[in-house]
Protein backbone atom coordinates (compact mmCIF):
# COMPACT_ATOMS: atom_id res chain seq x y z
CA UNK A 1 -11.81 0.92 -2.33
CA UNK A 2 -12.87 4.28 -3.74
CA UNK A 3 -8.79 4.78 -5.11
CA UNK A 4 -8.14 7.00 -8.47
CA UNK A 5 -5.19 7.36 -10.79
CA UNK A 6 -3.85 10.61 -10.16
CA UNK A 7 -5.53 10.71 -6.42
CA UNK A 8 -3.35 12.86 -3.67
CA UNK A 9 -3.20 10.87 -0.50
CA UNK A 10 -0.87 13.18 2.08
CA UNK A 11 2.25 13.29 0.01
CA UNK A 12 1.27 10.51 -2.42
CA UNK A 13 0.37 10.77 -5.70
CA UNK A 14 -1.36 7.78 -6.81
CA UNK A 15 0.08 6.50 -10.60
CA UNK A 16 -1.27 2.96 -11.74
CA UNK A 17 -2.75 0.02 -10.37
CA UNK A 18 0.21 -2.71 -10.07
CA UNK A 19 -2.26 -5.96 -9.06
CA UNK A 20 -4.89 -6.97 -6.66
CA UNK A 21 -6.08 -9.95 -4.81
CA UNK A 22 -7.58 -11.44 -2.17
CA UNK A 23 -6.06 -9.06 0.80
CA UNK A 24 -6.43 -5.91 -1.24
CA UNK A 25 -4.64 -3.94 -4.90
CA UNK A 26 -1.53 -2.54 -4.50
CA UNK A 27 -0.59 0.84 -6.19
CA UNK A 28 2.41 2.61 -7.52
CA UNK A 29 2.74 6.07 -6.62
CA UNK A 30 5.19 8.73 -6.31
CA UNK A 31 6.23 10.11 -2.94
CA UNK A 32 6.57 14.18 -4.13
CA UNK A 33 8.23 14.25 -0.47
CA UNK A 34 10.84 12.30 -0.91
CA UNK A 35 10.52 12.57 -4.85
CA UNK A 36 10.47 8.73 -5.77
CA UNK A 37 8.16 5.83 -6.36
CA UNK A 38 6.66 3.82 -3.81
CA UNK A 39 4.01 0.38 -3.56
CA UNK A 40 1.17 1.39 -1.78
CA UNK A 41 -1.35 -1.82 -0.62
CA UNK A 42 -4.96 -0.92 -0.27
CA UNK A 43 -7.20 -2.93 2.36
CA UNK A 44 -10.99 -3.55 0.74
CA UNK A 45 -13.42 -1.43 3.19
CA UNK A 46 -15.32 -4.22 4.10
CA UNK A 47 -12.02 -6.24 5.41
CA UNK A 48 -11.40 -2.57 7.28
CA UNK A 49 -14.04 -3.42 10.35
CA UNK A 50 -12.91 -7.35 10.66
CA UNK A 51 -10.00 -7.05 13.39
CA UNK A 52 -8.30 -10.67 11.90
CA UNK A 53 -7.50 -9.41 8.78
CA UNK A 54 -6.40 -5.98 9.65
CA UNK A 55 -4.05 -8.14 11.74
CA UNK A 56 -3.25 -9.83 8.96
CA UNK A 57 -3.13 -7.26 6.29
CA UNK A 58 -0.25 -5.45 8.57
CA UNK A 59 1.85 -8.77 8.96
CA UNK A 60 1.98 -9.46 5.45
CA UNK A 61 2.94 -5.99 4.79
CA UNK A 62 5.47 -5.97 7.54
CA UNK A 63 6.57 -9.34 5.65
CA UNK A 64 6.91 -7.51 2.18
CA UNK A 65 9.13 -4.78 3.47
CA UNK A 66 11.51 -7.07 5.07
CA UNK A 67 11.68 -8.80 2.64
CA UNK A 68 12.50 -5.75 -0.20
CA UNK A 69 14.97 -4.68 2.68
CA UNK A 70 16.75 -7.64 3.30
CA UNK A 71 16.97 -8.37 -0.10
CA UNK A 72 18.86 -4.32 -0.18
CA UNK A 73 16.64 -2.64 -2.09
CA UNK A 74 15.81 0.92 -1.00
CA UNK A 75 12.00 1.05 -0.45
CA UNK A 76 9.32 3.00 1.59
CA UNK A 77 6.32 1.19 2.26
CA UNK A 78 3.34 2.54 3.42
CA UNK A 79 -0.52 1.00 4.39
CA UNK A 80 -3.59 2.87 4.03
CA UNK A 81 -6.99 1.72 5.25
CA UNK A 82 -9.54 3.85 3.56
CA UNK A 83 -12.72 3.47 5.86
């Protein structure tokens, strides 16, 4: 996925690798925007050029910030495909 700890992506500043699995790792990383933490989830390059799991990759993230919503937790979620 080609991701480093301490990596600048836009306004993110990438701080430790949470977990991974079989859709991709998700990250922790600070938003120096909007000056708090954030879970950013990675899609594997080689999943980036299938078009069924890019579709599926942005429903379960969808998914997770409903769910971190509706559950009232203030939370910014963003996707990155690195290609």
């Amino acid at each position: 996925m080609g991701i480093q700890i301490e990596q600048q992506l836009g306004s993110l500043e990438i701080n430790a690798l949470l977990g991974k699995g079989g859709m991709g790792e998700i990250y922790r990383a600070r938003d120096m925007k909007l000056k708090r933490d954030v879970a950013i989830k990675m899609l594997p390059d080689e999943f980036s050029r299938e078009a069924y799991r890019v579709s599926r990759f942005c429903t379960l993230s969808s998914a997770a910030r409903a769910s971190i919503l509706s559950g009232g937790w203030e939370s910014r979620h963003k996707a990155h495909t690195i290609a």
